[in-house]
PDB file of N, CA and C in Angstrom:
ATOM      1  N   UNK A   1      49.953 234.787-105.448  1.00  0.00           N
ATOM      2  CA  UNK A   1      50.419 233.628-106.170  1.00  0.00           C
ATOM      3  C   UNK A   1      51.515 232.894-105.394  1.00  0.00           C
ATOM      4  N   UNK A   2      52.467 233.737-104.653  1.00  0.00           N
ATOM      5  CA  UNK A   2      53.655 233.004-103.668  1.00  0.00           C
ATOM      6  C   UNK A   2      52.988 232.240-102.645  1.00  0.00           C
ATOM      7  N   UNK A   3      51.436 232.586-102.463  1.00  0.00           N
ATOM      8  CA  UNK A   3      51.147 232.116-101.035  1.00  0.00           C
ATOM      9  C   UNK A   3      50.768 231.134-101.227  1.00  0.00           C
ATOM     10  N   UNK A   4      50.259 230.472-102.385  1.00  0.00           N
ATOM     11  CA  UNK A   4      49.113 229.053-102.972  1.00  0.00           C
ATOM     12  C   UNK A   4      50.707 228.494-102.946  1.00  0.00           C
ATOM     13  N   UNK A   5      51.456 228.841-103.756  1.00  0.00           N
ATOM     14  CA  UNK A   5      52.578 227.543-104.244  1.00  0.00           C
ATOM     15  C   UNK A   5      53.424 227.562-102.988  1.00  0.00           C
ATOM     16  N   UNK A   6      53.587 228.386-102.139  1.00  0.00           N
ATOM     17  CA  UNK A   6      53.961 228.274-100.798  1.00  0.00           C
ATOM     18  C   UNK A   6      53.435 227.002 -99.894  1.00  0.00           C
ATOM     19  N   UNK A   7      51.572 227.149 -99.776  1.00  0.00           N
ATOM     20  CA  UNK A   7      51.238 226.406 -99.166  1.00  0.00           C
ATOM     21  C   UNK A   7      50.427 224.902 -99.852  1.00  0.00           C
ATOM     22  N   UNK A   8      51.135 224.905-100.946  1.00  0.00           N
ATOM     23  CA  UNK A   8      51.256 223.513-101.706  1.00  0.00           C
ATOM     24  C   UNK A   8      51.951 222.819-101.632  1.00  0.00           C
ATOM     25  N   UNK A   9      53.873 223.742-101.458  1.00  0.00           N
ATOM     26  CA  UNK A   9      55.008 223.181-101.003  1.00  0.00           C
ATOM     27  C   UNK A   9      54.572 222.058 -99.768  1.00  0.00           C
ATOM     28  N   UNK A  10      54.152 223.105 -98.766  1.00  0.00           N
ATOM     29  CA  UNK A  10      53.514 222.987 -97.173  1.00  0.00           C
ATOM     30  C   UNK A  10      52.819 221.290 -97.030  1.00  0.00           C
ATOM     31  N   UNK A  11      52.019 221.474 -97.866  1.00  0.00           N
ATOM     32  CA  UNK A  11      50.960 220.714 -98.051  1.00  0.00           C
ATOM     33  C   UNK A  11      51.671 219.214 -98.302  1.00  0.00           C
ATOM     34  N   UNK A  12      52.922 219.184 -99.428  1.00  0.00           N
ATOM     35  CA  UNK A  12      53.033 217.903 -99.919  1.00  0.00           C
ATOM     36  C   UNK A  12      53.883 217.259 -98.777  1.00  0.00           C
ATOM     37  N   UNK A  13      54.750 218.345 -98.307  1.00  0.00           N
ATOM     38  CA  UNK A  13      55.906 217.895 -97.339  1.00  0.00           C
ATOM     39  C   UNK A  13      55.117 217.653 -96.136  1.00  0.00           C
ATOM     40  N   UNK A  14      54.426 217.787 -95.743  1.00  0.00           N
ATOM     41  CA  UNK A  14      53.174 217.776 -94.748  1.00  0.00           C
ATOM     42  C   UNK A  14      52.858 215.867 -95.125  1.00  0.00           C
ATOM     43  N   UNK A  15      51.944 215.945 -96.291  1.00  0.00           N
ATOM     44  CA  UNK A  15      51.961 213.904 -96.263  1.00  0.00           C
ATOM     45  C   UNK A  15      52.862 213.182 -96.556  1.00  0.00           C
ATOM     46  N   UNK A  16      54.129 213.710 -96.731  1.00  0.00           N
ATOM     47  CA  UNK A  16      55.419 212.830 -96.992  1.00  0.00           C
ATOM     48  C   UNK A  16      55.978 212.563 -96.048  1.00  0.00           C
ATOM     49  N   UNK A  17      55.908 213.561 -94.703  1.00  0.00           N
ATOM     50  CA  UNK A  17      56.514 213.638 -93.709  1.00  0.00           C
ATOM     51  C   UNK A  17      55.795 213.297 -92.097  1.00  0.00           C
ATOM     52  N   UNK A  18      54.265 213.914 -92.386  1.00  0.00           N
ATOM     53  CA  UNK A  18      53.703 213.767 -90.816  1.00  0.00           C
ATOM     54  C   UNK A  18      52.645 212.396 -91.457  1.00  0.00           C
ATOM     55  N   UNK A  19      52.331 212.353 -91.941  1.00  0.00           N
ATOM     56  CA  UNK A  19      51.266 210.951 -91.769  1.00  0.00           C
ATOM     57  C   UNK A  19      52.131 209.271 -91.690  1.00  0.00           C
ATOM     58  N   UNK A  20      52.672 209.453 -93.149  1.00  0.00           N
ATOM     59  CA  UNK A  20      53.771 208.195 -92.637  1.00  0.00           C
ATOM     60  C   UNK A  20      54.325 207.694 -90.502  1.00  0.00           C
ATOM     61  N   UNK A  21      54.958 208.939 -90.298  1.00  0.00           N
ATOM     62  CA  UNK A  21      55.281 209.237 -88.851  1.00  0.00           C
ATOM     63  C   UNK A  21      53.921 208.591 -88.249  1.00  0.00           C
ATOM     64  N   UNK A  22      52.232 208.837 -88.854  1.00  0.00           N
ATOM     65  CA  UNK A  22      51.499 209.120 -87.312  1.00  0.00           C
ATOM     66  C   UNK A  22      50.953 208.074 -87.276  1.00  0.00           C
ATOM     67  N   UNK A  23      51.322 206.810 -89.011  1.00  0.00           N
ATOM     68  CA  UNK A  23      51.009 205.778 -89.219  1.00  0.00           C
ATOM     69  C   UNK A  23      52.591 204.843 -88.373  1.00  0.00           C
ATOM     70  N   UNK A  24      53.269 205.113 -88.103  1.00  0.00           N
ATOM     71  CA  UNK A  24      54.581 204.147 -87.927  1.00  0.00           C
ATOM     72  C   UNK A  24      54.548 203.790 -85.978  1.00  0.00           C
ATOM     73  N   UNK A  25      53.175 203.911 -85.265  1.00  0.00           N
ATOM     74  CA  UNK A  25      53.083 203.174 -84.272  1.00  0.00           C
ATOM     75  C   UNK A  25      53.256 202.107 -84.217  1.00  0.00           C
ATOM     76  N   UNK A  26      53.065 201.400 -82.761  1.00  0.00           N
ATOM     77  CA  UNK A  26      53.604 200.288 -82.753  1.00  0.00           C
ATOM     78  C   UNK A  26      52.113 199.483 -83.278  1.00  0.00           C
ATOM     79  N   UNK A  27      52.558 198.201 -84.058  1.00  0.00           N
ATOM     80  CA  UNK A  27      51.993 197.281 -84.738  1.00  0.00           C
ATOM     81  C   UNK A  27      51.004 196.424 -83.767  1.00  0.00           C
ATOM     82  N   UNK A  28      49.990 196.138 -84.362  1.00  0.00           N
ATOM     83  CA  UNK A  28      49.010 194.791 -83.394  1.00  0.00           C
ATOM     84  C   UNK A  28      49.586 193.933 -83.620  1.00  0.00           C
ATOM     85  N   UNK A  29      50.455 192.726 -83.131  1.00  0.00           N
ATOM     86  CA  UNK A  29      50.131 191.362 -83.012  1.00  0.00           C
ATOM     87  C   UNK A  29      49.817 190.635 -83.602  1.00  0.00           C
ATOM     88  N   UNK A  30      50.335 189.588 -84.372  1.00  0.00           N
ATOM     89  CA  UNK A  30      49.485 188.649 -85.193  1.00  0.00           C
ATOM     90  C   UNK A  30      49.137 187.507 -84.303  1.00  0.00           C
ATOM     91  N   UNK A  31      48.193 186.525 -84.461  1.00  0.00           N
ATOM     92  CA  UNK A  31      48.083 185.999 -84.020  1.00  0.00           C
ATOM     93  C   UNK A  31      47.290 184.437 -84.883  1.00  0.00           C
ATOM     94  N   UNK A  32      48.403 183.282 -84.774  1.00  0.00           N
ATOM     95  CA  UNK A  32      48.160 181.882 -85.803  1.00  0.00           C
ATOM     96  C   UNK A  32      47.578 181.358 -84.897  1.00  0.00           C
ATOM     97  N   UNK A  33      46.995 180.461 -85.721  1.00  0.00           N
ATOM     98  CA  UNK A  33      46.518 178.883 -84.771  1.00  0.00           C
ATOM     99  C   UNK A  33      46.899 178.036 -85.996  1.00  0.00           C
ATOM    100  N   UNK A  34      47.354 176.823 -85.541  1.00  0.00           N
ATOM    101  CA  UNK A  34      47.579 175.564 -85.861  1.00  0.00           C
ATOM    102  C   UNK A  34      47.654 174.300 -85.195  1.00  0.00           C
ATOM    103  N   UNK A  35      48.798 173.548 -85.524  1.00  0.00           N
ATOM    104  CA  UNK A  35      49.457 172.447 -84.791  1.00  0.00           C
ATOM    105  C   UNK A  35      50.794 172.331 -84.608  1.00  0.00           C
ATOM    106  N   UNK A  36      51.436 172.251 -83.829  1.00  0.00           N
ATOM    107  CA  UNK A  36      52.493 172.575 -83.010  1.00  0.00           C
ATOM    108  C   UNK A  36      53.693 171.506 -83.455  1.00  0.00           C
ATOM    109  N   UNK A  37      54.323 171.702 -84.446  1.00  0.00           N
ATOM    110  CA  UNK A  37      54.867 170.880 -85.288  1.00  0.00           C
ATOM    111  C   UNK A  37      56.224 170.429 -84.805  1.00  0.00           C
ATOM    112  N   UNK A  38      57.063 171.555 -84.500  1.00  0.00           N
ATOM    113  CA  UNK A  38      58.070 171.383 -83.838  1.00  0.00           C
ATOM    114  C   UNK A  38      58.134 172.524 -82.566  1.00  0.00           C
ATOM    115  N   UNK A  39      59.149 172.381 -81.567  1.00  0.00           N
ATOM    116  CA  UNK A  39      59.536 173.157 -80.701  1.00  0.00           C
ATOM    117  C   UNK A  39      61.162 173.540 -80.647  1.00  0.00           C
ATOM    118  N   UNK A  40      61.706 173.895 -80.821  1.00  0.00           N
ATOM    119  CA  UNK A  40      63.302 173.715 -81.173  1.00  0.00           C
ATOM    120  C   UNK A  40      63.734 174.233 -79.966  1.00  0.00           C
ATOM    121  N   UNK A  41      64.813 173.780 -79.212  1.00  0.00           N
ATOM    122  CA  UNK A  41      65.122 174.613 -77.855  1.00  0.00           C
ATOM    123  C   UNK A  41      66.752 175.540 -78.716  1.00  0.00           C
ATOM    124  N   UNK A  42      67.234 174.924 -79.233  1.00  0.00           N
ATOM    125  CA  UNK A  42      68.849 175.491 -79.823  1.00  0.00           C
ATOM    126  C   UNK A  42      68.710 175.142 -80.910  1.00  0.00           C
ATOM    127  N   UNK A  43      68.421 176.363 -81.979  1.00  0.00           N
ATOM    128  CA  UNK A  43      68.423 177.733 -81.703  1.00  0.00           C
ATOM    129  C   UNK A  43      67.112 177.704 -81.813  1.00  0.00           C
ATOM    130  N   UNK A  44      66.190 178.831 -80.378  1.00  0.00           N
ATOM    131  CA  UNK A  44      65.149 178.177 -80.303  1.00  0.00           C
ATOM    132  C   UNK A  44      64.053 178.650 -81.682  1.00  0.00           C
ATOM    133  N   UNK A  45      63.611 178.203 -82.076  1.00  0.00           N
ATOM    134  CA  UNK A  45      62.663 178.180 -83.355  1.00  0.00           C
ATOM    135  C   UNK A  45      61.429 177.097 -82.878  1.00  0.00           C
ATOM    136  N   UNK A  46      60.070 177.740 -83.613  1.00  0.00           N
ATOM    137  CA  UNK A  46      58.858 177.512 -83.210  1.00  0.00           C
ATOM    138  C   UNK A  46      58.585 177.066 -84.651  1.00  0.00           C
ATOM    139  N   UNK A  47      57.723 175.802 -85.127  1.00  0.00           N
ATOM    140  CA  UNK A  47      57.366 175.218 -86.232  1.00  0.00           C
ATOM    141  C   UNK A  47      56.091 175.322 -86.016  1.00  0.00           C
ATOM    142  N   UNK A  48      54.853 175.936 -87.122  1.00  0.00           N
ATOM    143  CA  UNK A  48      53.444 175.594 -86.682  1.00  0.00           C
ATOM    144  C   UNK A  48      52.861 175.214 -87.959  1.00  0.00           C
ATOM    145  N   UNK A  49      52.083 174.290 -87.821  1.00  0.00           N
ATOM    146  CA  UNK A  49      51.735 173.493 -89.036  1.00  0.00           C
ATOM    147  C   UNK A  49      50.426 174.366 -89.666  1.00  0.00           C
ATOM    148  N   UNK A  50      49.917 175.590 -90.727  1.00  0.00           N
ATOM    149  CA  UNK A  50      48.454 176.268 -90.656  1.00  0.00           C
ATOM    150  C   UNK A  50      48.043 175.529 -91.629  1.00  0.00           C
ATOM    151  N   UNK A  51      47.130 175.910 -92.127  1.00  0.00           N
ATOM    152  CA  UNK A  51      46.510 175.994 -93.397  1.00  0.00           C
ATOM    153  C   UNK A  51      46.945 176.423 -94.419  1.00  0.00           C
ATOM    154  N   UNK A  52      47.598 177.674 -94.639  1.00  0.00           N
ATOM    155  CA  UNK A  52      49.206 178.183 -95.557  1.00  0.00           C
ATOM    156  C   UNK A  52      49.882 177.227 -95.225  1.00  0.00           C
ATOM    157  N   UNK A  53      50.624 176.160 -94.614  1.00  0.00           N
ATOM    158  CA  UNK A  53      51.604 175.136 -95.063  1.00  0.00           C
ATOM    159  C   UNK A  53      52.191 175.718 -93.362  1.00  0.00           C
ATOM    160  N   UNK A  54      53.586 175.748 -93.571  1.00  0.00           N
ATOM    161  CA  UNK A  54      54.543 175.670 -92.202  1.00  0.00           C
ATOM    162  C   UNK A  54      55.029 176.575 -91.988  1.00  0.00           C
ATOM    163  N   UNK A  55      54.964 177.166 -90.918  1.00  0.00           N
ATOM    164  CA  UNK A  55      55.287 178.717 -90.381  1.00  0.00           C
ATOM    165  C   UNK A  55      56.398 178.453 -89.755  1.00  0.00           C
ATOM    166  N   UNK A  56      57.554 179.173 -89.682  1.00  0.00           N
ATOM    167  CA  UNK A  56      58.790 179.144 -89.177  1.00  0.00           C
ATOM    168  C   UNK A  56      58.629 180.754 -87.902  1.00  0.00           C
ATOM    169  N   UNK A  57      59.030 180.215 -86.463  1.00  0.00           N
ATOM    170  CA  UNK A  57      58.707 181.706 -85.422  1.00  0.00           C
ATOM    171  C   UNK A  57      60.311 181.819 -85.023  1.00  0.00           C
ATOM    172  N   UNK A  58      60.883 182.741 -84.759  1.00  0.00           N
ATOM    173  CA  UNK A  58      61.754 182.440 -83.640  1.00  0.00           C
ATOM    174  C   UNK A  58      61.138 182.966 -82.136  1.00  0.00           C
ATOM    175  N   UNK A  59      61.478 182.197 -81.118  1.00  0.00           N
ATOM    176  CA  UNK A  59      61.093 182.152 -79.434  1.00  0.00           C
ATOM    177  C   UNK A  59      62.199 182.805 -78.912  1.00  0.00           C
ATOM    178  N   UNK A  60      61.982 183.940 -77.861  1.00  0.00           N
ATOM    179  CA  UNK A  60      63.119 184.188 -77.153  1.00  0.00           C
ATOM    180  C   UNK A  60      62.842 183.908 -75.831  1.00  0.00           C
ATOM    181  N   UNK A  61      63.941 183.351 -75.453  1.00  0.00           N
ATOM    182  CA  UNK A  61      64.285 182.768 -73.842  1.00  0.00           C
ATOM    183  C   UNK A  61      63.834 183.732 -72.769  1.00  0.00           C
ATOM    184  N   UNK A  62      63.172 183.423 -72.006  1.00  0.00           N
ATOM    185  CA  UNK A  62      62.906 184.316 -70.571  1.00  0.00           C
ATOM    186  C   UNK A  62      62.344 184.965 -71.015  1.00  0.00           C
ATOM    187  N   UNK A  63      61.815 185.300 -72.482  1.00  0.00           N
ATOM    188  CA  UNK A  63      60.725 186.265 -73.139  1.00  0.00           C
ATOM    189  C   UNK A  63      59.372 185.948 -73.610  1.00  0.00           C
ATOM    190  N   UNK A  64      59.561 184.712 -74.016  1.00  0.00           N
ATOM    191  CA  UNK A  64      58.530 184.172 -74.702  1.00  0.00           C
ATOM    192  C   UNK A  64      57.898 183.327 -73.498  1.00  0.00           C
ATOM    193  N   UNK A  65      55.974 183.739 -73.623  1.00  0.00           N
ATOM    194  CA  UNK A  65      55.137 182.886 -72.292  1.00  0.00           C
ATOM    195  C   UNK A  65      54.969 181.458 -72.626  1.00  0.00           C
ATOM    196  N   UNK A  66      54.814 180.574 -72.809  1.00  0.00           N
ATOM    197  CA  UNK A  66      54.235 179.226 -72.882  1.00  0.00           C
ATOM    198  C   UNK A  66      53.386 178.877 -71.905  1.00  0.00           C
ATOM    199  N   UNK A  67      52.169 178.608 -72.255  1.00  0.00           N
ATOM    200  CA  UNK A  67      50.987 178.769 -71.389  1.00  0.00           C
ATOM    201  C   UNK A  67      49.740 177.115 -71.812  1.00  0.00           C
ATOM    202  N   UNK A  68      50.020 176.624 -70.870  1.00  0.00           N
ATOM    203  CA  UNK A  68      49.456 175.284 -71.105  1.00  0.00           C
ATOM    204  C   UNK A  68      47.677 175.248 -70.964  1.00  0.00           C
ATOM    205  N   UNK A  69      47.175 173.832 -71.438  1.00  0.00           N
ATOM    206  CA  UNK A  69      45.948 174.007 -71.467  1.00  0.00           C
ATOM    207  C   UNK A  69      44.900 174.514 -70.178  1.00  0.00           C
ATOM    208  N   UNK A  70      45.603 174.536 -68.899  1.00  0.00           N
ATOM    209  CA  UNK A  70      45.080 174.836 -67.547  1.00  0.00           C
ATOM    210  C   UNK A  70      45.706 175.987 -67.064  1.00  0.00           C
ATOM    211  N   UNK A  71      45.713 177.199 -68.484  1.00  0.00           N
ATOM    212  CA  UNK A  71      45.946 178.777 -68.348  1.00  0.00           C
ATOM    213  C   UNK A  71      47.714 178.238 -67.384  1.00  0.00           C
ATOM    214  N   UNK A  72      48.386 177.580 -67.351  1.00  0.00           N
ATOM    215  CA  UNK A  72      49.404 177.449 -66.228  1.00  0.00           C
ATOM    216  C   UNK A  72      50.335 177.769 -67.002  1.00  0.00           C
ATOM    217  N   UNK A  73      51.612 178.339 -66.679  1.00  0.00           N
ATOM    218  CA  UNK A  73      53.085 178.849 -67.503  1.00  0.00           C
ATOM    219  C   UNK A  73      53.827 177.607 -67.570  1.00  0.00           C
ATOM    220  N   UNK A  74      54.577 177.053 -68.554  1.00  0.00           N
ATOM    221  CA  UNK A  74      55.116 176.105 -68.439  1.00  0.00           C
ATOM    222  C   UNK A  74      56.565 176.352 -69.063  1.00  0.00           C
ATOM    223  N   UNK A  75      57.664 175.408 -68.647  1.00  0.00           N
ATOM    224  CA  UNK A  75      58.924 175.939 -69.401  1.00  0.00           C
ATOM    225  C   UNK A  75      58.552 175.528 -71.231  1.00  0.00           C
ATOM    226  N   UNK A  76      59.701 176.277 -71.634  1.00  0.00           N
ATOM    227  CA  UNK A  76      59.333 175.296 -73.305  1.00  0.00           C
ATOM    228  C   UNK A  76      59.784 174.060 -73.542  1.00  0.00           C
ATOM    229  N   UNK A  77      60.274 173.237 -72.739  1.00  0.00           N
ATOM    230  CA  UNK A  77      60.382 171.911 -72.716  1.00  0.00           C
ATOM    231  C   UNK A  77      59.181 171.241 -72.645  1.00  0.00           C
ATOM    232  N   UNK A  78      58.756 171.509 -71.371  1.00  0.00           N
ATOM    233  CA  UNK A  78      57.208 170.772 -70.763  1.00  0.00           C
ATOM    234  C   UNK A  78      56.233 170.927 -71.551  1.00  0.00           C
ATOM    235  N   UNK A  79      56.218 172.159 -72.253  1.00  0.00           N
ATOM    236  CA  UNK A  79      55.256 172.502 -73.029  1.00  0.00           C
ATOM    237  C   UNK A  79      55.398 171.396 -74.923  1.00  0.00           C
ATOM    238  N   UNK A  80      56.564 171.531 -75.111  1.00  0.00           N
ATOM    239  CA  UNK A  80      57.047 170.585 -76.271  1.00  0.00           C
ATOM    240  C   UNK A  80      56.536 169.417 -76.158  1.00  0.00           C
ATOM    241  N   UNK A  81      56.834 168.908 -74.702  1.00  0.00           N
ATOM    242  CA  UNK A  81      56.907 167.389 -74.438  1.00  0.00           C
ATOM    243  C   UNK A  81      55.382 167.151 -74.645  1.00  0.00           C
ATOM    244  N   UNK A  82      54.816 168.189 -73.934  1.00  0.00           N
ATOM    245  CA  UNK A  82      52.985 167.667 -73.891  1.00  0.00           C
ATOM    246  C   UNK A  82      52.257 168.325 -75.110  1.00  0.00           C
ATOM    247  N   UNK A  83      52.802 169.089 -75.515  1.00  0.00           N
ATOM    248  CA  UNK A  83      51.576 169.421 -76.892  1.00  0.00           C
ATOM    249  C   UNK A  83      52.082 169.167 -77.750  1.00  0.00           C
ATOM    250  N   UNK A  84      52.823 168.294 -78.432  1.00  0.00           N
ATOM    251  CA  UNK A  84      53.563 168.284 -79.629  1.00  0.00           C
ATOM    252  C   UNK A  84      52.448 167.799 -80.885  1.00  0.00           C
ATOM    253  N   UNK A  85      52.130 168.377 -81.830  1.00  0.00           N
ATOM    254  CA  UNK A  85      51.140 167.580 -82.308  1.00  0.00           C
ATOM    255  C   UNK A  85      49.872 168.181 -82.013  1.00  0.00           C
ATOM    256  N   UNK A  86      49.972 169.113 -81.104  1.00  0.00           N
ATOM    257  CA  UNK A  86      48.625 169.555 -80.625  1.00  0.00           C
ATOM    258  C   UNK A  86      48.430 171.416 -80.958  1.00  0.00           C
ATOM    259  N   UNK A  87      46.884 171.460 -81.087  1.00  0.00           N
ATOM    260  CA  UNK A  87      46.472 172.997 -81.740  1.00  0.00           C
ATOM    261  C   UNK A  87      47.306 173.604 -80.431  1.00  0.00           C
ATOM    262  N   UNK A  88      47.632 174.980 -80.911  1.00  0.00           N
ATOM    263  CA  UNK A  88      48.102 176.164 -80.236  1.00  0.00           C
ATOM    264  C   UNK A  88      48.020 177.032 -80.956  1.00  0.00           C
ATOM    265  N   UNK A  89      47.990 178.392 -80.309  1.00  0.00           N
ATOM    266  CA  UNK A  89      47.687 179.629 -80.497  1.00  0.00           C
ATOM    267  C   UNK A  89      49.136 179.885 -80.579  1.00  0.00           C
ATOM    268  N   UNK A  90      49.417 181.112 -81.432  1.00  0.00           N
ATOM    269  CA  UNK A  90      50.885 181.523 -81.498  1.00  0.00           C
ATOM    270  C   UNK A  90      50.838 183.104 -81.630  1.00  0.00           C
ATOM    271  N   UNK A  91      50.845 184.266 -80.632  1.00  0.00           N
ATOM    272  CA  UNK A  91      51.289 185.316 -80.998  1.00  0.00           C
ATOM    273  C   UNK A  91      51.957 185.851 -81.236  1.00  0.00           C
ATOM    274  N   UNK A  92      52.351 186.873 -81.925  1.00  0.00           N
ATOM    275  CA  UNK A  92      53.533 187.151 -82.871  1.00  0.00           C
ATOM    276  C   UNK A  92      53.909 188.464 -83.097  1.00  0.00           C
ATOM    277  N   UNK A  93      54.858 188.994 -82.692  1.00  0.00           N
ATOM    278  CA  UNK A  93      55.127 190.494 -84.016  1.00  0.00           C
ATOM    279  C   UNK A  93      56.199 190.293 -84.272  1.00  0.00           C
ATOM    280  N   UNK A  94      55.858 190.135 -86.206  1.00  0.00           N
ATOM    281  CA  UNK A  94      56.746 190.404 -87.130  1.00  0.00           C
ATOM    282  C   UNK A  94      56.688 188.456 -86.773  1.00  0.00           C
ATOM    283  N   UNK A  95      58.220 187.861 -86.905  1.00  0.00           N
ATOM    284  CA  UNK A  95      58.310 186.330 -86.855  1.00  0.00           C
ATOM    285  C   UNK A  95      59.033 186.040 -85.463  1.00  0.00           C
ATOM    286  N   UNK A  96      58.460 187.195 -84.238  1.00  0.00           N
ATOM    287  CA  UNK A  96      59.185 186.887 -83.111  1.00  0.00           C
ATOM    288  C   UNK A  96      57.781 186.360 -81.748  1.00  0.00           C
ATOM    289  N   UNK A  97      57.767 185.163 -81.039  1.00  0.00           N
ATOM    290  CA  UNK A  97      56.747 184.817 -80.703  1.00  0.00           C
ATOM    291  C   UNK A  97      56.989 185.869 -79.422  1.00  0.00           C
ATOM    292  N   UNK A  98      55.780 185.893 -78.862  1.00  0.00           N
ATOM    293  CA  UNK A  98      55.189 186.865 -77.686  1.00  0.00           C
ATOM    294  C   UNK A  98      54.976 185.239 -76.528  1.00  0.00           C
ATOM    295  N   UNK A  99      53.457 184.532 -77.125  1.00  0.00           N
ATOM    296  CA  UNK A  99      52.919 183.948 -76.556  1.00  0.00           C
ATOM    297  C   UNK A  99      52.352 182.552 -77.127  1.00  0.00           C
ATOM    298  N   UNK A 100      52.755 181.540 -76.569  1.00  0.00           N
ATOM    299  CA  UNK A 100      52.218 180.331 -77.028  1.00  0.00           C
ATOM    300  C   UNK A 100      51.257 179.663 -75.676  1.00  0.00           C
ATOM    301  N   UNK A 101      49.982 179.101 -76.503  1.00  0.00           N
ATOM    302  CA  UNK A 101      49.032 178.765 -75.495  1.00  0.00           C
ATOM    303  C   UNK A 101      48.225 177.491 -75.935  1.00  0.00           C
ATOM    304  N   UNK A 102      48.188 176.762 -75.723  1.00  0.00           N
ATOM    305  CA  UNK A 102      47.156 175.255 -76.077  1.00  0.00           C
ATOM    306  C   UNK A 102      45.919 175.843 -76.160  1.00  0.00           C
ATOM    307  N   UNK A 103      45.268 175.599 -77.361  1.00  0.00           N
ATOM    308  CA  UNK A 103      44.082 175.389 -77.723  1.00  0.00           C
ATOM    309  C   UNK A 103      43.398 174.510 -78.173  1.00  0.00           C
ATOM    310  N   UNK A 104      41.794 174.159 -77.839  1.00  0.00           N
ATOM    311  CA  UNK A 104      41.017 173.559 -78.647  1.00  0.00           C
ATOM    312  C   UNK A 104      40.235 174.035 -79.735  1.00  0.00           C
ATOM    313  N   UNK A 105      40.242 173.188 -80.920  1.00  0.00           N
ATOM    314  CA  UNK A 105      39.701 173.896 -82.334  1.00  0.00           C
ATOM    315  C   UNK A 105      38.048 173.018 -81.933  1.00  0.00           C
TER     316      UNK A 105
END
């Protein structure tokens, strides 16, 4: 009888403790498309216009790619100046951008 309620103890502390853990890898990526509503350089913030309404990103400097319609890296100025208004791809984890890239819908 000690050994069942022993390894019931076992058992619960077992999914309270190791699955949570083997679920808490690192996350996929989200990834929006819209229209490129704003570009903010200070403080930099990413505006994207979806289908849900207006997505608010923050961009980090020297971190975040900006990648123009001819696969080319561009600063986030150049990239503001020429796609403003225009579809882009926005990858994401959590509300921090990875990668912004011009697309056609």
């Amino acid at each position: 009888m000690k050994i069942i309620k022993l390894f019931m103890i076992f058992s619960v502390l077992f999914l309270f403790i190791a699955v949570p853990i083997a679920n808490a890898g690192p996350s996929e990526p989200d990834v929006y498309y819209g229209m490129l509503s704003k570009l903010q350089l200070d403080p930099p913030y990413l505006f994207l216009s979806t289908v849900e309404g207006l997505k608010k990103f923050i961009w980090v400097v020297d971190e975040t790619l900006f990648i123009g319609a001819d696969d080319q890296e561009m600063t986030p100025r150049q990239f503001a100046q020429a796609y403003q208004g225009e579809s882009v791809e926005v990858t994401a984890e959590g509300s921090k951008v990875k990668f912004v890239k011009r697309v056609f819908f």
